[in-house]
Protein backbone atom coordinates (compact mmCIF):
# COMPACT_ATOMS: atom_id res chain seq x y z
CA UNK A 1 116.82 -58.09 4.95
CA UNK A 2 119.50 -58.37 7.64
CA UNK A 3 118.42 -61.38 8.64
CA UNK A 4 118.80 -62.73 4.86
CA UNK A 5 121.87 -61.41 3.93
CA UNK A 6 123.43 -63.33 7.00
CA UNK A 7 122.12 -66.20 5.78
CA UNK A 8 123.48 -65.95 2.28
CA UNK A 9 126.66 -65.72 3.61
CA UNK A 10 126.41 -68.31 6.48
CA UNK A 11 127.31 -71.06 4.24
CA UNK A 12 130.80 -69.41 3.48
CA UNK A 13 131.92 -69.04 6.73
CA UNK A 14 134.53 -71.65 8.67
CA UNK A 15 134.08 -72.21 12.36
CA UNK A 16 135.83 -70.68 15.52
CA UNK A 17 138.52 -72.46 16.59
CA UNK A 18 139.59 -71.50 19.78
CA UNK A 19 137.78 -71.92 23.15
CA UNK A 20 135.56 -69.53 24.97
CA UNK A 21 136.80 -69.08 28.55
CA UNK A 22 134.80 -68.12 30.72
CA UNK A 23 134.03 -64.47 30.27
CA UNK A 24 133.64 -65.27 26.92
CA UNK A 25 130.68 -68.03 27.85
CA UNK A 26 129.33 -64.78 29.90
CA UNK A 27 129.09 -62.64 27.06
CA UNK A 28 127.45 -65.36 25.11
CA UNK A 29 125.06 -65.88 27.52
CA UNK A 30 124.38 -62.21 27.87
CA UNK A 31 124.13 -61.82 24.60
CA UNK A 32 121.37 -64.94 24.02
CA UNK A 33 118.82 -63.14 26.34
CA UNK A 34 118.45 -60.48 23.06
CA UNK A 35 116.60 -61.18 20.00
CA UNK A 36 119.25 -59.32 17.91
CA UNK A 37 122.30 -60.68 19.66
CA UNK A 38 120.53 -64.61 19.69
CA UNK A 39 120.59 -63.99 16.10
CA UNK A 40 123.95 -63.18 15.08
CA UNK A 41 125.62 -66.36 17.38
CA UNK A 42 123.02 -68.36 15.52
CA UNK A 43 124.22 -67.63 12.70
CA UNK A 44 128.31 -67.54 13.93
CA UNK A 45 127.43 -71.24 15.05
CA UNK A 46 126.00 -72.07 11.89
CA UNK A 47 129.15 -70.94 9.77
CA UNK A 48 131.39 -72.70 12.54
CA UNK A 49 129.41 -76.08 12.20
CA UNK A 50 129.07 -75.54 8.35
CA UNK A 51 132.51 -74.70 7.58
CA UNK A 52 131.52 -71.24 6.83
CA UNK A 53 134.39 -68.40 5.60
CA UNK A 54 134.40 -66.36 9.21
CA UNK A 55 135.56 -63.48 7.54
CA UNK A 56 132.35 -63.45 5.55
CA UNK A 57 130.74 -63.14 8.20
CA UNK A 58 133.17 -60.59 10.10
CA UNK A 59 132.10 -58.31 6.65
CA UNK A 60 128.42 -58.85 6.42
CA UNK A 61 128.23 -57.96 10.32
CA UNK A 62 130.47 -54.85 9.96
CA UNK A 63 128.13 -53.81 7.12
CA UNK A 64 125.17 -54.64 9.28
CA UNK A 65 126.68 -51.95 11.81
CA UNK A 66 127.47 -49.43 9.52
CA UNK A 67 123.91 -49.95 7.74
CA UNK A 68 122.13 -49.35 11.04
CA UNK A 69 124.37 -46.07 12.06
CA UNK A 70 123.69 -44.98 8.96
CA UNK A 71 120.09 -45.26 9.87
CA UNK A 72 120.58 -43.88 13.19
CA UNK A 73 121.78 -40.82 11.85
CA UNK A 74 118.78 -41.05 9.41
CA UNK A 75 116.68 -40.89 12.10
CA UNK A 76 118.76 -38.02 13.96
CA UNK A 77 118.51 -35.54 10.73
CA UNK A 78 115.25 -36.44 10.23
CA UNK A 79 113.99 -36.08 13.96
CA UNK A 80 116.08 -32.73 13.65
CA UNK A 81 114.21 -31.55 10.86
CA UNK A 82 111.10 -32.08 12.36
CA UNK A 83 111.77 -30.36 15.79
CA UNK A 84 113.07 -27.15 13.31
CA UNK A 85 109.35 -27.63 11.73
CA UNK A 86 107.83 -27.99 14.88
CA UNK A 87 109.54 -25.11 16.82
CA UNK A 88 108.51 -22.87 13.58
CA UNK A 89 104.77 -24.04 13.64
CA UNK A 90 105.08 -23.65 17.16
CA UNK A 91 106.27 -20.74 17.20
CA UNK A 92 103.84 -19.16 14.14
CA UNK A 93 100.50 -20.75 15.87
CA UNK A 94 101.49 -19.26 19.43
CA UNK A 95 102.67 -15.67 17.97
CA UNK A 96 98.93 -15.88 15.77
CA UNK A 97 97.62 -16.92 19.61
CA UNK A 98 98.91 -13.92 21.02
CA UNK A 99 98.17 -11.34 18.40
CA UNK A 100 94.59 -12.28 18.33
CA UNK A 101 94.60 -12.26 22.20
CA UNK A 102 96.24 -8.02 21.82
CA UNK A 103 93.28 -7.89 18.96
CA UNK A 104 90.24 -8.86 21.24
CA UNK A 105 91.48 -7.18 24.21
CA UNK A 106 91.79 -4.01 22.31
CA UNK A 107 88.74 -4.13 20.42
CA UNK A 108 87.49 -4.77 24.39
CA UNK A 109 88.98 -1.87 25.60
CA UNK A 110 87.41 0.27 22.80
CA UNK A 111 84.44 -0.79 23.21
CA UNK A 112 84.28 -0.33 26.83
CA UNK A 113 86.13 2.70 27.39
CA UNK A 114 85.21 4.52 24.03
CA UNK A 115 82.40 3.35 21.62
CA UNK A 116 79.75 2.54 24.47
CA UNK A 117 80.19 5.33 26.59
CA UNK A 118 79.72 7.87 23.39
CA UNK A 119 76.64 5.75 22.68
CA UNK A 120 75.31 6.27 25.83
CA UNK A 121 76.18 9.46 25.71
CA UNK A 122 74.31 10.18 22.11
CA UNK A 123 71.15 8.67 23.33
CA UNK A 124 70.90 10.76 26.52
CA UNK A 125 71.59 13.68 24.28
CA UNK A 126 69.04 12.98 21.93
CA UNK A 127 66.78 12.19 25.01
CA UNK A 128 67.64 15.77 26.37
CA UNK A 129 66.35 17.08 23.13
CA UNK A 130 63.64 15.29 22.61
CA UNK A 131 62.54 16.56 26.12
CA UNK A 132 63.54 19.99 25.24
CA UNK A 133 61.23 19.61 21.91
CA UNK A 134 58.29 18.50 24.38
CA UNK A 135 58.70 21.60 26.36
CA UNK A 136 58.84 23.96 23.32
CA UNK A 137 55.29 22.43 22.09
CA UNK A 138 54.23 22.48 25.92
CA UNK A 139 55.27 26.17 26.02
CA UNK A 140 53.67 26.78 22.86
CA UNK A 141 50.31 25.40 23.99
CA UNK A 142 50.46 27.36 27.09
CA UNK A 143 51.58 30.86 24.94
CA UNK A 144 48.55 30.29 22.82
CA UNK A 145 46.31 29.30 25.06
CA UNK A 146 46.95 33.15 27.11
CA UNK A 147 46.74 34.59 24.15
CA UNK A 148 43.56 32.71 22.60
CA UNK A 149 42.20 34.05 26.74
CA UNK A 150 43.67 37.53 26.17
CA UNK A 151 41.97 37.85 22.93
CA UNK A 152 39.06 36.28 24.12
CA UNK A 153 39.29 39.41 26.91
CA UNK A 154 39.83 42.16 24.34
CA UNK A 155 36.83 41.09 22.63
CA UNK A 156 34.68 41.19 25.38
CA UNK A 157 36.16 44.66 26.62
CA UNK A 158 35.61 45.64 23.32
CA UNK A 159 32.11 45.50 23.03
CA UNK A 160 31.42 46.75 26.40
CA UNK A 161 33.19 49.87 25.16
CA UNK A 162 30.77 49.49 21.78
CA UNK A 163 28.27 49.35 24.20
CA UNK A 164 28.97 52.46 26.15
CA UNK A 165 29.60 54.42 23.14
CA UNK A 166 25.84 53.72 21.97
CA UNK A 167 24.48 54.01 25.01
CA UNK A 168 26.13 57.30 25.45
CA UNK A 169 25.37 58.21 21.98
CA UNK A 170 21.34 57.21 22.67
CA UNK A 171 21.83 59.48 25.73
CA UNK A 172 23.39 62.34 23.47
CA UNK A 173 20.61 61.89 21.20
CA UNK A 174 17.64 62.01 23.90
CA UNK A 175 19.44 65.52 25.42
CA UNK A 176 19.36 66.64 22.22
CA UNK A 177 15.68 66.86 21.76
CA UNK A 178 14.56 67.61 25.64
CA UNK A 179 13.23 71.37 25.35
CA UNK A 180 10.63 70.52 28.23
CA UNK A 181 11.26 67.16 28.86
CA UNK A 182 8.82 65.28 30.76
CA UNK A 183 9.10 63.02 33.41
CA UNK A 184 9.12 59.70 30.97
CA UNK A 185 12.03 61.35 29.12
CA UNK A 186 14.05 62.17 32.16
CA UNK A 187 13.21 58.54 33.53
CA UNK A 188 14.49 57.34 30.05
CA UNK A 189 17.62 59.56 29.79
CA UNK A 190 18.69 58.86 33.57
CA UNK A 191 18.24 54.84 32.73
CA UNK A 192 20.67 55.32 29.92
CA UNK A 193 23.27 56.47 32.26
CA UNK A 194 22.63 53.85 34.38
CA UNK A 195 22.92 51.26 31.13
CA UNK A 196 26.63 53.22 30.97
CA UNK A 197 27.42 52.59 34.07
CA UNK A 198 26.38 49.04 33.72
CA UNK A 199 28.69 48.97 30.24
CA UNK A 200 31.89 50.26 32.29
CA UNK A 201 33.97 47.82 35.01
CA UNK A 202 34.00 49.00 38.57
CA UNK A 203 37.54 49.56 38.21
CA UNK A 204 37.38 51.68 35.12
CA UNK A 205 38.57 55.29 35.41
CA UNK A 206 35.04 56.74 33.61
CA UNK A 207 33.15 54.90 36.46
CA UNK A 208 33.64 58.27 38.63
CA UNK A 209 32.92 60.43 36.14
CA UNK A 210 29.18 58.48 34.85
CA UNK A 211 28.04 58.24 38.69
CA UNK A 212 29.11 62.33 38.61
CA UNK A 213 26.95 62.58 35.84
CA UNK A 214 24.22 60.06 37.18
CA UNK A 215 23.68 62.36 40.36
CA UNK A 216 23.79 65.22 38.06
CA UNK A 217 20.58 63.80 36.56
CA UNK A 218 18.90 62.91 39.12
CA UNK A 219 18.53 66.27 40.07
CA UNK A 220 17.59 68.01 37.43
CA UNK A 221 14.37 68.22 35.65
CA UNK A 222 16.55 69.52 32.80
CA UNK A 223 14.90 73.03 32.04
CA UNK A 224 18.04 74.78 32.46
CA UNK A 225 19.66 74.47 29.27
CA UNK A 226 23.28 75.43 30.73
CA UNK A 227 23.27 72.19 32.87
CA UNK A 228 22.16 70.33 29.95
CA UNK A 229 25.14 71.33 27.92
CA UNK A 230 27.34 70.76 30.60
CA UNK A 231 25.91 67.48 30.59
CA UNK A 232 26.67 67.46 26.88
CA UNK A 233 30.22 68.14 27.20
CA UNK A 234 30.75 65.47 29.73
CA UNK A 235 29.15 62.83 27.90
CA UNK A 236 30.87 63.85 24.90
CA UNK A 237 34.30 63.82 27.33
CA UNK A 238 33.44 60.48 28.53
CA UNK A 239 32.63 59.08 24.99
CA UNK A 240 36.12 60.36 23.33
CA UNK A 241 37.74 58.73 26.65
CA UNK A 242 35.72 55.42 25.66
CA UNK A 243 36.90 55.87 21.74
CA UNK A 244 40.22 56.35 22.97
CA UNK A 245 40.55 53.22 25.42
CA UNK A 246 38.84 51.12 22.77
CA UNK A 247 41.72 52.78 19.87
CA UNK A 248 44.24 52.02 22.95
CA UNK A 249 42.86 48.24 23.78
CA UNK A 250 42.94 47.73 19.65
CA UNK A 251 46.34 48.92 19.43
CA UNK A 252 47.40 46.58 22.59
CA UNK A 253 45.55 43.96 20.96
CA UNK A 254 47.93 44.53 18.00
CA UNK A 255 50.81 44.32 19.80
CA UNK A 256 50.14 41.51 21.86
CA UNK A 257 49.03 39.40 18.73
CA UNK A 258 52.63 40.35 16.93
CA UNK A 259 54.69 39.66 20.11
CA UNK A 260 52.81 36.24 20.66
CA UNK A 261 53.27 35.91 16.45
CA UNK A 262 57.39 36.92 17.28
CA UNK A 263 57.38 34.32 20.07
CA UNK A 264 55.82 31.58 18.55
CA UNK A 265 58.25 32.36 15.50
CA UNK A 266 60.81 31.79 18.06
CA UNK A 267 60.05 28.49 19.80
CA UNK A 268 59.19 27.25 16.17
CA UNK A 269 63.02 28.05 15.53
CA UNK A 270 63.85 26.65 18.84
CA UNK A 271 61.92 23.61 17.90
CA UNK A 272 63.56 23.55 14.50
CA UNK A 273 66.96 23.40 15.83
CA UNK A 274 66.51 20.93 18.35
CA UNK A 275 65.07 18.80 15.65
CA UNK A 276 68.71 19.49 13.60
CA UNK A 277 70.84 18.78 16.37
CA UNK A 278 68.16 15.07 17.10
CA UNK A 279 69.20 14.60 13.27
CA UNK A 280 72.57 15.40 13.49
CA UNK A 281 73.37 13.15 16.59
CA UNK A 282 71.33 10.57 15.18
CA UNK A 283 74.08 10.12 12.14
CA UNK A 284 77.01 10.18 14.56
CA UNK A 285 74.62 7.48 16.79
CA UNK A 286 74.15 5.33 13.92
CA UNK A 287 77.58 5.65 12.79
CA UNK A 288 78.95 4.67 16.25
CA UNK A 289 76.18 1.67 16.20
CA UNK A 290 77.80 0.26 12.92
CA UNK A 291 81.21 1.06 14.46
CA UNK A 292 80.42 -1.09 17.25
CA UNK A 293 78.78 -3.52 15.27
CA UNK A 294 81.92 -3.56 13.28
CA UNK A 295 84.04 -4.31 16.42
CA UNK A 296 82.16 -6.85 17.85
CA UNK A 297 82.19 -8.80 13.97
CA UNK A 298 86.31 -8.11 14.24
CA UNK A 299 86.22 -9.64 17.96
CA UNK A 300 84.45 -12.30 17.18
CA UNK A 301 86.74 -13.15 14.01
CA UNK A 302 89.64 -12.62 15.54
CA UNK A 303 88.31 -15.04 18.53
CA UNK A 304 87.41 -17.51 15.92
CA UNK A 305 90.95 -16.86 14.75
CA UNK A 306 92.21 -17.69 18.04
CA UNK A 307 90.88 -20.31 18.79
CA UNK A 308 91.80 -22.12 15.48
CA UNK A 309 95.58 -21.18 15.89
CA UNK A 310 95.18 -22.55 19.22
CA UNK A 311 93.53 -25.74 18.04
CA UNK A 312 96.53 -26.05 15.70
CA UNK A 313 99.38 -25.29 18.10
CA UNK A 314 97.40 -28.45 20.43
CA UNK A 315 97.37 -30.57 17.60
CA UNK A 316 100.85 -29.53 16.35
CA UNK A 317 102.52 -30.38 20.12
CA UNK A 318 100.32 -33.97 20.20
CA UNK A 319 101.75 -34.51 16.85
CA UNK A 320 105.71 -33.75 18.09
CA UNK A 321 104.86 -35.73 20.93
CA UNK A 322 103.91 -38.72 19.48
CA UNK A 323 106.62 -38.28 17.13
CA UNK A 324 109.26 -37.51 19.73
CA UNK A 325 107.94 -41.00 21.39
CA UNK A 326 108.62 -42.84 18.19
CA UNK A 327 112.14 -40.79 17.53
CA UNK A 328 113.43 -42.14 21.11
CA UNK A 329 111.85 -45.80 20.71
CA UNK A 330 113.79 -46.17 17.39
CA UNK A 331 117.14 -44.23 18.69
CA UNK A 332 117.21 -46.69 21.33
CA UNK A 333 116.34 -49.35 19.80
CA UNK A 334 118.95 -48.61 17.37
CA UNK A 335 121.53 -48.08 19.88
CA UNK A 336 120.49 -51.09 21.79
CA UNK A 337 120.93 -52.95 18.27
CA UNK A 338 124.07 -51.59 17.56
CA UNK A 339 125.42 -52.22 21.17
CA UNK A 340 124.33 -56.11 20.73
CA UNK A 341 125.74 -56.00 17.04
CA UNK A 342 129.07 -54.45 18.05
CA UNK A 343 129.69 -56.82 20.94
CA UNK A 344 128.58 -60.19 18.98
CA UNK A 345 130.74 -58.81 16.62
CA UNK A 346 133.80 -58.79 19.04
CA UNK A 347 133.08 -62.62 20.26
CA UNK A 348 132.08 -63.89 16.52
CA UNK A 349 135.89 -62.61 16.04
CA UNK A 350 137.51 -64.01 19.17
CA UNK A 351 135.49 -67.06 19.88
CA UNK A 352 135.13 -70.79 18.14
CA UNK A 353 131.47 -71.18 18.06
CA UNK A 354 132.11 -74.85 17.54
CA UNK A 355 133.49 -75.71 20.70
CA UNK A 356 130.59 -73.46 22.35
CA UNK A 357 127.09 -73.99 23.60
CA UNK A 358 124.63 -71.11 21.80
């Protein structure tokens, strides 16, 4: 369009009349090495060999000048506008960059210093418990198992005592009828006591009393009825002792079946509450899973996040880059273009272009 509008007015323009001197040759030379500059004394030389109107072209280059400042300072607003957009996008992707940087390295530190250790922590708990809980049912087993051998025990003392109480009552019976007792019914009575002693435990504190009684026996052919009854009266002794041990053993064996009922009761409850606490721990342990769950979803959003501002921010300074590149290529070649214009401009109004070589 430059190029066009000089043309239009070439054919108004007169020619140069004065000589170039030297310098002015120079400039003219100087000026023919640029496209721009090459131009403009093409076209002066045209109007001088034409018999072109200079001032014509005096105007159309002054408003070729004032047409490209203008554009210069075009491309100064507009290269100022975009560093203000640039330095704001710059400044919003690398402030996005840093918060999600603070974001993940706190949801780091929380996890690491907080929400894993208390997980760890509520599993070894519940691991603790769990043990605990085995021991209770191990202690259990063992409790019963004494007392399943304890009863076991009592049973068999039991009818030992149910023995010696019939075989003292048989012997009770047989004194009872020996008036002249022969030697078959002394045999008979003397085996009895023997069968009592048999019936009580070494250790026993009637075992004294039924040998006392056995010797007694044995040396007697029971005619005198005053040894018989003392006889009598210790068997009868020894049988109320017997009653009594077995009331005592049944009464021990009532007691011992209500304390092992009390402590079974007892690690039941122990068992119970270990179980609570297991369930208890277990919600806080689940809760902390989702909480770290929900952490490491946030980290991993917020690294997404990241990583997308940071993408932009690259992008953003390639763009201003490249767009810096083309700012300075066009202010200088603007300049440049100016600079040429400005000084053909000065020679197209000093110099005759017909009495020049261009």
């Amino acid at each position: 369009m430059k190029i066009a509008i000089l043309l239009i007015l070439a054919v108004s323009l007169n020619a140069v009349s004065t000589d170039l001197n030297r310098q002015a040759q120079k400039h003219v030379d100087a000026l023919m090495k640029t496209n721009w500059g090459q131009t403009i004394l093409q076209l002066a030389e045209l109007h001088a060999h034409t018999g072109g109107v200079l001032q014509d072209l005096v105007g159309a280059i002054e408003e070729m000048i004032q047409q490209m400042q203008d554009e210069l300072d075009e491309v100064e607003y507009n290269y100022g506008v975009r560093t203000n957009e640039h330095n704001s996008l710059s400044l919003q992707y690398t402030q996005e960059v840093q918060d999600a940087d603070i974001d993940i390295q706190r949801s780091a530190d929380t996890l690491e210093n907080l929400l894993y250790p208390r997980r760890e922590q509520l599993k070894a708990k519940i691991q603790q418990l769990i043990d605990y809980q085995e021991f209770n049912r191990k202690t259990v087993d063992e409790e019963t198992l004494i007392r399943e051998q304890e009863h076991e025990a009592f049973e068999a003392q039991i009818a030992e005592f149910n023995d010696a109480v019939g075989a003292t009552d048989d012997a009770l019976n047989l004194l009872s009828t020996l008036t002249n007792p022969s030697l078959v019914q002394i045999q008979k009575f003397q085996n009895n006591l023997r069968k009592i002693e048999a019936r009580i435990k070494p250790h026993s504190q009637h075992q004294t009393l039924i040998k006392a009684l056995i010797t007694l026996a044995s040396e007697q052919n029971f005619s005198d009825q005053g040894i018989i009854k003392q006889i009598v009266d210790k068997l009868n002794e020894f049988r109320n002792a017997v009653v009594d041990a077995i009331n005592a053993a049944t009464a021990q064996e009532a007691q011992d079946v209500q304390d092992y009922e009390d402590r079974i009761e007892q690690l039941d409850a122990e068992y119970a509450e270990f179980q609570r606490q297991i369930t208890k721990i277990t919600i806080d342990l689940n809760a902390t899973q989702e909480k770290i769950e929900q952490f490491l979803s946030f980290q991993a959003q917020r690294q997404s996040d990241r990583n997308t501002a940071q993408a932009l921010l690259d992008l953003e300074n390639e763009q201003f880059a490249d767009d810096t590149q083309i700012y300075t290529d066009l202010k200088n070649k603007l300049i440049r273009d100016i600079q040429v214009t400005e000084e053909a401009f000065s020679l197209v109004k000093s110099v005759d272009f017909s009495k020049i070589k261009v």
